[in-house]
C-alpha atoms as a PDB file:
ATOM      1  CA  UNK A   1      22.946 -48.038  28.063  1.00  0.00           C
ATOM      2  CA  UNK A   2      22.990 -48.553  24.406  1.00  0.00           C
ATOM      3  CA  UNK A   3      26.089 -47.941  22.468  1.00  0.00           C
ATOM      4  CA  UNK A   4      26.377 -44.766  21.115  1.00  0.00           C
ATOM      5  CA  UNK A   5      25.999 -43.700  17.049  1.00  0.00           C
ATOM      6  CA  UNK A   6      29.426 -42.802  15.710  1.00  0.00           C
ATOM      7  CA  UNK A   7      27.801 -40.260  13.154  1.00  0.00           C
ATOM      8  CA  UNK A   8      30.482 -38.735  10.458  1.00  0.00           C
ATOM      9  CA  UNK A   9      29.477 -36.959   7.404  1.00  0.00           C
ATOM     10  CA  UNK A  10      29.751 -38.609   4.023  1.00  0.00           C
ATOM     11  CA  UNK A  11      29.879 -41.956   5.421  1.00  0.00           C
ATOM     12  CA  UNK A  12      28.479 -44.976   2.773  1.00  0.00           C
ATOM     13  CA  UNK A  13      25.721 -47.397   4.902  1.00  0.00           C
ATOM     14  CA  UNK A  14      24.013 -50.385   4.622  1.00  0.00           C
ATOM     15  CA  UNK A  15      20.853 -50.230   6.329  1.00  0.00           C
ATOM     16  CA  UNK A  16      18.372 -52.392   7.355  1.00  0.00           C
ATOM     17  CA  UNK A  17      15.411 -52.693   9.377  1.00  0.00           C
ATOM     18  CA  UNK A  18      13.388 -55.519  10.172  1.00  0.00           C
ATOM     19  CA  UNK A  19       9.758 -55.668  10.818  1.00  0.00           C
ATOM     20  CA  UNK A  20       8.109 -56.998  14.583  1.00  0.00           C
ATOM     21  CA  UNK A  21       8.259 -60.659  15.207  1.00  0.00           C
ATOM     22  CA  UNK A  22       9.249 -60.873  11.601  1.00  0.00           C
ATOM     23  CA  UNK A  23       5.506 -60.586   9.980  1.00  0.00           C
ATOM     24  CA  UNK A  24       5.009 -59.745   6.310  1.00  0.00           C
ATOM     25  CA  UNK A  25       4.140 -55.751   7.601  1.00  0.00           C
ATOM     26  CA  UNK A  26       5.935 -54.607   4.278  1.00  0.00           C
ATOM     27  CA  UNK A  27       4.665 -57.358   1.906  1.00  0.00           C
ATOM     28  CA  UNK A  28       4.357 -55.997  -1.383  1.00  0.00           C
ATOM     29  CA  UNK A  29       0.983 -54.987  -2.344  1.00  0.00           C
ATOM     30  CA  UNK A  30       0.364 -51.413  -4.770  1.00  0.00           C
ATOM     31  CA  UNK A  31      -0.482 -49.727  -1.139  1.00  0.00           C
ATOM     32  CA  UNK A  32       2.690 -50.647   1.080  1.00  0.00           C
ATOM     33  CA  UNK A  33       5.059 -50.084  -2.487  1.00  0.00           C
ATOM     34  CA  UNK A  34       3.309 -46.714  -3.152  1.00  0.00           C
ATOM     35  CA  UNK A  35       3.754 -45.269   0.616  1.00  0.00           C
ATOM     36  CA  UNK A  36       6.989 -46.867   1.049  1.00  0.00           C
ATOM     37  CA  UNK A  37       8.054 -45.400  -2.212  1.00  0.00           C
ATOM     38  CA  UNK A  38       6.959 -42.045  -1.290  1.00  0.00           C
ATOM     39  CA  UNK A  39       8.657 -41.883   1.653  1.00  0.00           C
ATOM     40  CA  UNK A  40      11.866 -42.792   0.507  1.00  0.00           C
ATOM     41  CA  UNK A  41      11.745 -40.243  -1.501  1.00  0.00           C
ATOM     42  CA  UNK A  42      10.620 -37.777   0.390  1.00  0.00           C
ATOM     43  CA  UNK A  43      12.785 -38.522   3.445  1.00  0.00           C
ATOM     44  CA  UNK A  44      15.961 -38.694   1.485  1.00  0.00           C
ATOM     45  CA  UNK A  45      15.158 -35.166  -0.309  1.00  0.00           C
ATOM     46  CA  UNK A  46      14.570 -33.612   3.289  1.00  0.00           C
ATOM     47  CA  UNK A  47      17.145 -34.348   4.995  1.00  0.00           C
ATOM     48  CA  UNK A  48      20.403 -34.974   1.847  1.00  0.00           C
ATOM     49  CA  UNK A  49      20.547 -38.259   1.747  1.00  0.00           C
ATOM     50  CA  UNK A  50      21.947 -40.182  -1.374  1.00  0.00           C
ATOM     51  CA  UNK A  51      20.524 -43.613  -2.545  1.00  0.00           C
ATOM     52  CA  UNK A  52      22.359 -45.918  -3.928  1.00  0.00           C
ATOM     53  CA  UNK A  53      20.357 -49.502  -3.904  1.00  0.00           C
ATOM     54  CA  UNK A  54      17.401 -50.813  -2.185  1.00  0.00           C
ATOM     55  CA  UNK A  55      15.044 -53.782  -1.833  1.00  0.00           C
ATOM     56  CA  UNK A  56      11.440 -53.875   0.311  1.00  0.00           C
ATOM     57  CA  UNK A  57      11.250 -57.655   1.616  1.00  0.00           C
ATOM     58  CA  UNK A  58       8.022 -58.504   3.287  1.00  0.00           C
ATOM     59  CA  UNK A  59       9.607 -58.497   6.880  1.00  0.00           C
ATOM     60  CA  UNK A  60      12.323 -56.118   6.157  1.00  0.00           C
ATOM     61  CA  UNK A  61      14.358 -53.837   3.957  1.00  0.00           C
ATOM     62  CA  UNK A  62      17.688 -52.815   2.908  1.00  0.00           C
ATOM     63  CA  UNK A  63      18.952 -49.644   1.224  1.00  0.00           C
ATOM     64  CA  UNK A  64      22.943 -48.465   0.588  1.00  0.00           C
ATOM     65  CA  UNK A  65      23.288 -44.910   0.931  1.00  0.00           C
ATOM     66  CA  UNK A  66      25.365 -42.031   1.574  1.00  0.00           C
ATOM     67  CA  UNK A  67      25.258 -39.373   4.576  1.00  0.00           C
ATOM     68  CA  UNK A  68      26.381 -36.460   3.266  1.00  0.00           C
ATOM     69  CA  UNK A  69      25.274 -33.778   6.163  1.00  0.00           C
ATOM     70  CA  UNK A  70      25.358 -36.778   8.911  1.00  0.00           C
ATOM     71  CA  UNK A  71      21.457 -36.741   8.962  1.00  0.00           C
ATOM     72  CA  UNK A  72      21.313 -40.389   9.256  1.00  0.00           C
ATOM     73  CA  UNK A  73      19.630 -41.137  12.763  1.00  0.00           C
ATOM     74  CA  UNK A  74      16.918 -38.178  11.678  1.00  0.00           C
ATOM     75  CA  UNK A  75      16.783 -39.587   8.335  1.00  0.00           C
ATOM     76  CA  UNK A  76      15.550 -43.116   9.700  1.00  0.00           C
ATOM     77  CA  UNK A  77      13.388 -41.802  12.393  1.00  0.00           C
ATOM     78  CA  UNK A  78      11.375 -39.893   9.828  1.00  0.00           C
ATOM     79  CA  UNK A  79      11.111 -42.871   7.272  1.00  0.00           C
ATOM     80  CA  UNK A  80      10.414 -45.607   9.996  1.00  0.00           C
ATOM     81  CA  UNK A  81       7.920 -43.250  12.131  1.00  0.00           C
ATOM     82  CA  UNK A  82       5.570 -42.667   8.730  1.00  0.00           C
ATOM     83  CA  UNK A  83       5.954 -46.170   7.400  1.00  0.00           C
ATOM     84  CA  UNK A  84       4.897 -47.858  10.559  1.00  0.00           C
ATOM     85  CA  UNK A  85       2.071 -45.613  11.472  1.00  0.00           C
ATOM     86  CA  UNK A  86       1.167 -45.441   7.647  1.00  0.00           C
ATOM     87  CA  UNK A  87       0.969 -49.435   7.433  1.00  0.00           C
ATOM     88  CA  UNK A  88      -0.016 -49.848  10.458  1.00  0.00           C
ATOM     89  CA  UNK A  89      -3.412 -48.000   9.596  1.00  0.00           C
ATOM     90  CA  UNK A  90      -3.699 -50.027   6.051  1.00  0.00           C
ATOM     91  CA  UNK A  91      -3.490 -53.473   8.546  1.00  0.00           C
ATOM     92  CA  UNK A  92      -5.559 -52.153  11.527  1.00  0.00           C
ATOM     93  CA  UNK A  93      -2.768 -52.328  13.612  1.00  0.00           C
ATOM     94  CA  UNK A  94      -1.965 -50.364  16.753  1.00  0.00           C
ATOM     95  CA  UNK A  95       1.190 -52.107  18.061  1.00  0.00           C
ATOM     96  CA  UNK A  96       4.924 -51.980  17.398  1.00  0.00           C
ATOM     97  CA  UNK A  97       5.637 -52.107  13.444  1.00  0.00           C
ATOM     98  CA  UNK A  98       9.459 -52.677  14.075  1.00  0.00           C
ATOM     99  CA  UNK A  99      11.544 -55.068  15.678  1.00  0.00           C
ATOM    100  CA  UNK A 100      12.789 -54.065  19.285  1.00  0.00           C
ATOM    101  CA  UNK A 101      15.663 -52.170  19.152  1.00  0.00           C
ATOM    102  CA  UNK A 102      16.919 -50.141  16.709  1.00  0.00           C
ATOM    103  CA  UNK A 103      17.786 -50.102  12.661  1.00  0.00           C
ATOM    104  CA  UNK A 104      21.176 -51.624  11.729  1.00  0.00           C
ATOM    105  CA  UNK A 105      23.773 -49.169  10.059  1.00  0.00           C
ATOM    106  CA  UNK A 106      27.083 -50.512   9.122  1.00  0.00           C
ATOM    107  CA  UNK A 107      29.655 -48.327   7.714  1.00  0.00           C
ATOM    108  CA  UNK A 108      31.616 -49.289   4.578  1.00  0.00           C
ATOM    109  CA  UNK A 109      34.756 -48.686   4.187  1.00  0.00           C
ATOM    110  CA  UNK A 110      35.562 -49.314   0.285  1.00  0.00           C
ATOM    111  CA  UNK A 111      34.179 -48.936  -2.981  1.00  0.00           C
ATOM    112  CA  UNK A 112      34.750 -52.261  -3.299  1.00  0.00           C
ATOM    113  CA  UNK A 113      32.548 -53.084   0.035  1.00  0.00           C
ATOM    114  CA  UNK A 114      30.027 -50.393  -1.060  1.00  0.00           C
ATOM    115  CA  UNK A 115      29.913 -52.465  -4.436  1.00  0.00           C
ATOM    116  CA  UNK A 116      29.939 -55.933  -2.744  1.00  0.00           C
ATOM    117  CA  UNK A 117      26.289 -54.255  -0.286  1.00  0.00           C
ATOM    118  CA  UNK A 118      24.990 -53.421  -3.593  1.00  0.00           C
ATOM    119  CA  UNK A 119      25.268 -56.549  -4.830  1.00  0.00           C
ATOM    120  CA  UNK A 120      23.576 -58.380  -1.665  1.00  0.00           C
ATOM    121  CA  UNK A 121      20.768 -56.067  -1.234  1.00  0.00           C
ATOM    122  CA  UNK A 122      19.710 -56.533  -4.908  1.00  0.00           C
ATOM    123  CA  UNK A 123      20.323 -60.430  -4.908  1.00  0.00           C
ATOM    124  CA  UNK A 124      18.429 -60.442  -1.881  1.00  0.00           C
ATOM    125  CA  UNK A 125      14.951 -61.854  -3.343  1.00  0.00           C
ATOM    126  CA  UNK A 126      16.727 -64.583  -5.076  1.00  0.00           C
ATOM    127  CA  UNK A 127      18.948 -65.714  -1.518  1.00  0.00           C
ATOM    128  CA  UNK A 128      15.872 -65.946  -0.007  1.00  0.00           C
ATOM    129  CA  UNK A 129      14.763 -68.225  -2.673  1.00  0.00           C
ATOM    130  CA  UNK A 130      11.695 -65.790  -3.399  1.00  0.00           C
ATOM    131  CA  UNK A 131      12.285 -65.660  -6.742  1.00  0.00           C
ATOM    132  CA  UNK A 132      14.685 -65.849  -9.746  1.00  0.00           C
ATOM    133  CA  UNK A 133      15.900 -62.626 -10.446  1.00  0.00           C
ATOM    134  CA  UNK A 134      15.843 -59.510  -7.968  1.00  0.00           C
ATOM    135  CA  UNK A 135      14.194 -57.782 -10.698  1.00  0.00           C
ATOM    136  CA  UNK A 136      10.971 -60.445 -10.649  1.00  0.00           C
ATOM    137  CA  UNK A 137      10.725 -59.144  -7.019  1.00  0.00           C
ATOM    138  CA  UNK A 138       7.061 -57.868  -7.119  1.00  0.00           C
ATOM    139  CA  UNK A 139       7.975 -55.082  -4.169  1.00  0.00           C
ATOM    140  CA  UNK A 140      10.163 -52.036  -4.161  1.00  0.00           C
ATOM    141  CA  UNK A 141      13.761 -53.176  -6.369  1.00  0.00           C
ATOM    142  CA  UNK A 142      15.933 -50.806  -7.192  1.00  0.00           C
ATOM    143  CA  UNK A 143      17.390 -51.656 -10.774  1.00  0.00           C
ATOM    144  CA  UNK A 144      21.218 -50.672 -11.669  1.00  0.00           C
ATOM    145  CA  UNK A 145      19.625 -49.065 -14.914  1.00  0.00           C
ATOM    146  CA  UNK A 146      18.352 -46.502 -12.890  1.00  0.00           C
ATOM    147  CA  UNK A 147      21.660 -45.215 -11.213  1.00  0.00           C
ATOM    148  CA  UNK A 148      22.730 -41.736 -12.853  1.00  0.00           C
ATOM    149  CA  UNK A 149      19.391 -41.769 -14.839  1.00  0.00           C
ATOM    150  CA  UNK A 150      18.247 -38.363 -13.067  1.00  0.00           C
ATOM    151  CA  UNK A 151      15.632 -38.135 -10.306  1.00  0.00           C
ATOM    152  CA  UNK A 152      11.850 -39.353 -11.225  1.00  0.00           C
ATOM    153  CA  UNK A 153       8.399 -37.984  -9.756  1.00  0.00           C
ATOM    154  CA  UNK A 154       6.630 -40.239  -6.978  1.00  0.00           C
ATOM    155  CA  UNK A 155       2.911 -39.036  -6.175  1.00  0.00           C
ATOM    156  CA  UNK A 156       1.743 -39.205  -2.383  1.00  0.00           C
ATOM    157  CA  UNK A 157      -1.027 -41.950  -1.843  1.00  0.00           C
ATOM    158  CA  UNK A 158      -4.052 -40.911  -1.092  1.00  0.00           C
ATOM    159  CA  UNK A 159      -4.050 -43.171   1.968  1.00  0.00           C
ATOM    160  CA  UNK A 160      -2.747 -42.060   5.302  1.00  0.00           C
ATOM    161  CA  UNK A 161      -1.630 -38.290   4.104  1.00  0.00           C
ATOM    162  CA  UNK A 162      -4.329 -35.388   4.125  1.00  0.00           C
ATOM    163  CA  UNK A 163      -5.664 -33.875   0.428  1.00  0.00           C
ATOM    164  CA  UNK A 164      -4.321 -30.779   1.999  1.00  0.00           C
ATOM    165  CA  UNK A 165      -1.695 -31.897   4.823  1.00  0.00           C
ATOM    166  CA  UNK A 166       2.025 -30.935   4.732  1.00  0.00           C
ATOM    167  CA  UNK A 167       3.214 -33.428   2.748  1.00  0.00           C
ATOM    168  CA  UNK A 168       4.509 -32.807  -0.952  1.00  0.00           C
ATOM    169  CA  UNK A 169       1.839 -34.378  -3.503  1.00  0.00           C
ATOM    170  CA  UNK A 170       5.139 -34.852  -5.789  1.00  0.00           C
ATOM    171  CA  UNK A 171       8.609 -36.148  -4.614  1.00  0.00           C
ATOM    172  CA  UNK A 172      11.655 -36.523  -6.871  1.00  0.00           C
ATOM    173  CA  UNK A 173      13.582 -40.197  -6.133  1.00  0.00           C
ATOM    174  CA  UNK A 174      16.881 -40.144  -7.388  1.00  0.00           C
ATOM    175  CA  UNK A 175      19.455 -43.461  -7.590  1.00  0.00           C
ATOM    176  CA  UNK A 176      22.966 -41.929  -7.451  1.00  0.00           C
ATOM    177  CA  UNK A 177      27.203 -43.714  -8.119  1.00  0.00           C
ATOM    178  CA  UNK A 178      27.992 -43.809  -5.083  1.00  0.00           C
ATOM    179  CA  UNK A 179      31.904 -42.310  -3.868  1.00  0.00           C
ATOM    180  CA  UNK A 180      34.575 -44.130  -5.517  1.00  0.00           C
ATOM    181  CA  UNK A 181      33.078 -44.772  -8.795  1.00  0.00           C
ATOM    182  CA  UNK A 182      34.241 -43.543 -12.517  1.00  0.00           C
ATOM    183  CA  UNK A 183      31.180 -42.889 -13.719  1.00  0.00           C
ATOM    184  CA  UNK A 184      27.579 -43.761 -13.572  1.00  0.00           C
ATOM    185  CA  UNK A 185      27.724 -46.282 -16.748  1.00  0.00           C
ATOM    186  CA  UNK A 186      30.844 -48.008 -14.888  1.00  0.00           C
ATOM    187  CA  UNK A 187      28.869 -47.814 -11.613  1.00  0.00           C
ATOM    188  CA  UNK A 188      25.997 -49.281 -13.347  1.00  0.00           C
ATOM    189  CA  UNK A 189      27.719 -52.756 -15.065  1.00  0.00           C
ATOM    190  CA  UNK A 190      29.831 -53.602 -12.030  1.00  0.00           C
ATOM    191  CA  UNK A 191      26.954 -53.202 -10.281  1.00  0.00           C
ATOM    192  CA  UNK A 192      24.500 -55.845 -13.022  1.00  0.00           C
ATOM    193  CA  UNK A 193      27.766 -58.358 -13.063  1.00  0.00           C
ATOM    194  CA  UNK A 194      28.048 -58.349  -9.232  1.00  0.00           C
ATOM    195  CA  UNK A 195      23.967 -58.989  -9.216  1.00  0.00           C
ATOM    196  CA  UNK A 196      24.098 -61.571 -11.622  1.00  0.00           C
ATOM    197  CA  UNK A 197      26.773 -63.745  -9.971  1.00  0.00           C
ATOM    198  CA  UNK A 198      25.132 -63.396  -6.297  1.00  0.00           C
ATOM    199  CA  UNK A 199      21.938 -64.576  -8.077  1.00  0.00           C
ATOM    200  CA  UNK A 200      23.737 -67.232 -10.031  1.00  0.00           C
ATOM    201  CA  UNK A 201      25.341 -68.751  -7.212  1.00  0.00           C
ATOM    202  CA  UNK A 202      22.198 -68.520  -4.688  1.00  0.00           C
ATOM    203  CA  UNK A 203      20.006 -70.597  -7.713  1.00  0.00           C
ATOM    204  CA  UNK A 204      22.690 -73.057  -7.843  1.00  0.00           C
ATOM    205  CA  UNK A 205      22.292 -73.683  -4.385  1.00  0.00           C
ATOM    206  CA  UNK A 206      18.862 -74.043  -4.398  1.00  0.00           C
ATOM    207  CA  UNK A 207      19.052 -76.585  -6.965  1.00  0.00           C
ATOM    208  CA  UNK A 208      21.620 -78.160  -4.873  1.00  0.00           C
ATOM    209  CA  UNK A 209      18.935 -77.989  -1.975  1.00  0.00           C
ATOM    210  CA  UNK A 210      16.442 -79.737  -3.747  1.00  0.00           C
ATOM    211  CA  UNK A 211      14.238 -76.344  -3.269  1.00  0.00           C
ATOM    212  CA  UNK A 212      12.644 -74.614  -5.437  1.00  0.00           C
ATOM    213  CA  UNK A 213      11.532 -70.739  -5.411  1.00  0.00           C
ATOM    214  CA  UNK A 214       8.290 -69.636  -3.746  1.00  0.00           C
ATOM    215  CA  UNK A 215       7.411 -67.075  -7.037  1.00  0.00           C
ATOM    216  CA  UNK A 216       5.628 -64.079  -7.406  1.00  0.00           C
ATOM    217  CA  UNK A 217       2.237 -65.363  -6.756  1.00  0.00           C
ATOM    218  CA  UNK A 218       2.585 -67.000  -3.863  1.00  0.00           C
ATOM    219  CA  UNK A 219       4.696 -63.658  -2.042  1.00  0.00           C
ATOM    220  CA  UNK A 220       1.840 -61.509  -3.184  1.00  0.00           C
ATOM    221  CA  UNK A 221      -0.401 -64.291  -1.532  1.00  0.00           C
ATOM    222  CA  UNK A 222       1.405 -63.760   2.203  1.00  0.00           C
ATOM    223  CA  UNK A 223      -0.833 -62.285   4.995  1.00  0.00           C
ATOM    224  CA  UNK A 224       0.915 -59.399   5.924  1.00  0.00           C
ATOM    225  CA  UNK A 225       0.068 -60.639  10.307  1.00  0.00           C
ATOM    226  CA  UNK A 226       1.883 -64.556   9.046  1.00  0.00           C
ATOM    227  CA  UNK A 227       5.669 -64.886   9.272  1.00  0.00           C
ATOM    228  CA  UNK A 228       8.439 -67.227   7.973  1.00  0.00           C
ATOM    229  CA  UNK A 229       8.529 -70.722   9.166  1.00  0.00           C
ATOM    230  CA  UNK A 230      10.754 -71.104  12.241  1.00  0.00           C
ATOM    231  CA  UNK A 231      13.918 -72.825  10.946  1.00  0.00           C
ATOM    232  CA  UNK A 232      14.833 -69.032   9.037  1.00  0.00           C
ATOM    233  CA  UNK A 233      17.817 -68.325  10.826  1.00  0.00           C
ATOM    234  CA  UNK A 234      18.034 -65.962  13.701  1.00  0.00           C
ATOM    235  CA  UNK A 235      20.328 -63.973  16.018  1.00  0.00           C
ATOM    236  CA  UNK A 236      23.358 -62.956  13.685  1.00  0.00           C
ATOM    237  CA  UNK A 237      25.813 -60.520  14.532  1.00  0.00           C
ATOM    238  CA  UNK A 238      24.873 -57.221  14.013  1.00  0.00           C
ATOM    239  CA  UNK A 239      28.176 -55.416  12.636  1.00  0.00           C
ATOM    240  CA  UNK A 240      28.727 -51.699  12.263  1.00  0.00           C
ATOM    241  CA  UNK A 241      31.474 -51.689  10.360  1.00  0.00           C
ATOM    242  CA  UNK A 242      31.898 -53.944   6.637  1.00  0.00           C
ATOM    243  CA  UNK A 243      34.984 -54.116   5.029  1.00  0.00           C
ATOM    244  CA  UNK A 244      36.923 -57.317   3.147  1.00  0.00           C
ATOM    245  CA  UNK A 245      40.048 -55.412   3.341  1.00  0.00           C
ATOM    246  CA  UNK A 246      41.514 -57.272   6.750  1.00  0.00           C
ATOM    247  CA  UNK A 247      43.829 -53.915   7.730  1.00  0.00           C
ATOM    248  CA  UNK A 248      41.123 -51.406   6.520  1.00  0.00           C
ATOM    249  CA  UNK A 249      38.741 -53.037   8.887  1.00  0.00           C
ATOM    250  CA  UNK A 250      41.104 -53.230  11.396  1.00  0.00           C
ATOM    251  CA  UNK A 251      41.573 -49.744  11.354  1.00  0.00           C
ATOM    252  CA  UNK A 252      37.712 -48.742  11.332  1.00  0.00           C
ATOM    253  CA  UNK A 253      37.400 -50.890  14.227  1.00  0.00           C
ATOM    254  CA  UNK A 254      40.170 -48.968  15.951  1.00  0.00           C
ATOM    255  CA  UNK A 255      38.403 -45.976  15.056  1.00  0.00           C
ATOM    256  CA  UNK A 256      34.878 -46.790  16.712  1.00  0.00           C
ATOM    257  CA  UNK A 257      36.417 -48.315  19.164  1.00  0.00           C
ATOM    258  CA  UNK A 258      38.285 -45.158  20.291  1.00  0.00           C
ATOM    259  CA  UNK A 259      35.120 -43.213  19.614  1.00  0.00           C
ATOM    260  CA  UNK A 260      33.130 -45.403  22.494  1.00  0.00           C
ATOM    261  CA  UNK A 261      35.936 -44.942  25.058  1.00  0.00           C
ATOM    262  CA  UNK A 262      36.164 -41.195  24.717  1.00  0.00           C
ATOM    263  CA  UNK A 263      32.225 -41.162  24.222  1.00  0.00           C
ATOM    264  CA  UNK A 264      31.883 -42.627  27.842  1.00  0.00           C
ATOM    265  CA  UNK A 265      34.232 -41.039  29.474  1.00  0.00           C
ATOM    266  CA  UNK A 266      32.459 -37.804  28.140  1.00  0.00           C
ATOM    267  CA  UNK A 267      29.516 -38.582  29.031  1.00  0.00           C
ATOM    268  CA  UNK A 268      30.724 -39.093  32.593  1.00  0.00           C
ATOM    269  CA  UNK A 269      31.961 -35.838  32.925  1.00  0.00           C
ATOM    270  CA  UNK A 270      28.815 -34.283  31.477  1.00  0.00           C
ATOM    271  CA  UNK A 271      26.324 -36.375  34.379  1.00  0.00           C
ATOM    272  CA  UNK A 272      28.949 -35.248  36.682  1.00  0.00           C
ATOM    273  CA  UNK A 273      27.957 -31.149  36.220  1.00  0.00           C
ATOM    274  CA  UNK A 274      30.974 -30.525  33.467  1.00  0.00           C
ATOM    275  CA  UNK A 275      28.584 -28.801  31.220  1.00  0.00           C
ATOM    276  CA  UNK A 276      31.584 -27.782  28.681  1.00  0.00           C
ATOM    277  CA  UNK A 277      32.985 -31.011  27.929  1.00  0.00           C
ATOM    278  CA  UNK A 278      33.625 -31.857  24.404  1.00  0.00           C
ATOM    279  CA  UNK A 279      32.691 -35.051  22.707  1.00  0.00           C
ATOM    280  CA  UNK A 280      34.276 -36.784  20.636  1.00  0.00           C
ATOM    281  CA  UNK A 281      33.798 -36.473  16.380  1.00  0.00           C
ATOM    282  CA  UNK A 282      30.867 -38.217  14.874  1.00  0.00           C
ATOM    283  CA  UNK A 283      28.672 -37.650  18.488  1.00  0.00           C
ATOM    284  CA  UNK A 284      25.320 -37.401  17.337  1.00  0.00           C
ATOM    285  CA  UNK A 285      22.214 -37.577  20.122  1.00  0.00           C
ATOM    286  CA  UNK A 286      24.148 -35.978  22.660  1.00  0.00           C
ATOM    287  CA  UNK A 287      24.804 -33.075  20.291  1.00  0.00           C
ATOM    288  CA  UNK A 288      21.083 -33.094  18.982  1.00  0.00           C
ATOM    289  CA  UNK A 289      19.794 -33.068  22.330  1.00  0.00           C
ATOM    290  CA  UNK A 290      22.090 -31.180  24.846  1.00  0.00           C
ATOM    291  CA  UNK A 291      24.069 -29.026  22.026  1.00  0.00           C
ATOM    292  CA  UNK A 292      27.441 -30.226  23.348  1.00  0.00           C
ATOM    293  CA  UNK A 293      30.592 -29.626  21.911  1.00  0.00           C
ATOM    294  CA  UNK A 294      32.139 -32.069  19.854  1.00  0.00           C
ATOM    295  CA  UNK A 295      35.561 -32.268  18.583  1.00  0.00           C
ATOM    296  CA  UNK A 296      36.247 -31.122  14.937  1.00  0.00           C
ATOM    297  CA  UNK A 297      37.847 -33.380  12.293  1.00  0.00           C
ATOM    298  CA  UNK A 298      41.769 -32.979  11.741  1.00  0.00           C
END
């Protein structure tokens, strides 16, 4: 049985999702930005969702966001489920877009972690030694200029959607300051400093490697059915909870893990024929599905 989603409203994320067997399914062309794009912003109008940073990496993508109605799991499910089948169609694919399993969510627990995410999702092109500077990165970047700047329009593709379907032909994409933060202009040059020495640091070492960068030409160059060379390392821990403050963490770990134990023994009960029994806060499938009661903030 897979762990259950603690879900709590307002909760900061970083998210990411990787693509199957690690293939270039998202590799930035005009097509995969445009419907990715669209998506996004869709998606994250529907359902309340507050963007804070993302990158679009051939094989996979990170965003940092906030939850404020705890719509996350719905959230994904509607981005993932149009992006796949969307691409998909554009590669004449009919099997699994995503890896197996399911997106990584970890919760944050600080401005200062929510900063530090922001930070590593932008520098992300440049770690990978795809190019110099995040903003080079010929797929979807989100730039720190752009935070507080009011939402923008993003037209629907004409692939994939209907002239005449359901879908919006206009969605508004807005970058927000996340919690924590002063104001937008502080938000924004903590966030360029904390880009700028990631990036810094990740060229040095590549000097140090005696590597170079791949460049622009030869990422828009990938085949989108290829995949990294097998030395890219593999099989990291998957944390759902981030947080450099040791006693913070400690105390979010505390948190999730008392949320599991009173999760199962719930869930027990319910198999069992206790139809009543309440779950604990932050349930979210078991609520979604069955309508059980859950256990109110105090």
């Amino acid at each position: 049985m897979t762990a259950p989603r603690r879900i709590i409203k307002g909760t900061t994320y970083l998210i990411t999702r990787r693509c199957f067997a690690r293939m270039f399914l998202l590799r930035p062309s005009p097509l995969s930005n445009a419907l990715f794009e669209y998506r996004l912003a869709v998606t994250a109008q529907r359902h309340g969702i507050q963007l804070h940073a993302y990158c679009v990496l051939s094989n996979h993508w990170h965003c940092v966001l906030t939850d404020p109605r705890g719509k996350l799991p719905k959230f994904e499910q509607d981005l993932d489920s149009i992006v796949a089948r969307a691409l998909n169609a554009a590669h004449g694919r009919w099997e699994s877009f995503w890896a197996p399993g399911s997106y990584s969510a970890v919760a944050l627990q600080s401005p200062e972690d929510v900063l530090d995410k922001m930070a590593y999702v932008l520098a992300n092109p440049v770690v990978a030694g795809l190019v110099r500077r995040g903003a080079e990165w010929p797929g979807l970047w989100s730039s720190p200029a752009l935070i507080g700047a009011g939402p923008r329009e993003v037209k629907r593709p004409d692939h994939f959607f209907r002239k005449k379907g359901k879908a919006p032909v206009v969605a508004q994409l807005e970058l927000v300051r996340p919690p924590g933060f002063a104001s937008d202009e502080a938000a924004r040059q903590m966030l360029e400093g904390a880009v700028k020495a990631r990036e810094d640091q990740a060229a040095r070492e590549v000097v140090e490697a005696g590597r170079s960068f791949q460049g622009v030409a030869k990422v828009l160059a990938q085949k989108a059915l290829a995949r990294p060379l097998p030395d890219e390392p593999r099989r990291r821990l998957n944390p759902r909870i981030a947080g450099r403050d040791k006693w913070k963490r400690i105390e979010a770990i505390g948190r999730l893990t008392t949320f599991l134990v009173q999760h199962r023994e719930a869930w027990r009960a319910f198999r069992a024929g206790a139809r009543d029994t309440a779950f604990p806060e932050g349930t979210y499938w078991m609520r979604v599905a069955y309508g059980v009661a859950c256990a109110s903030s105090t």
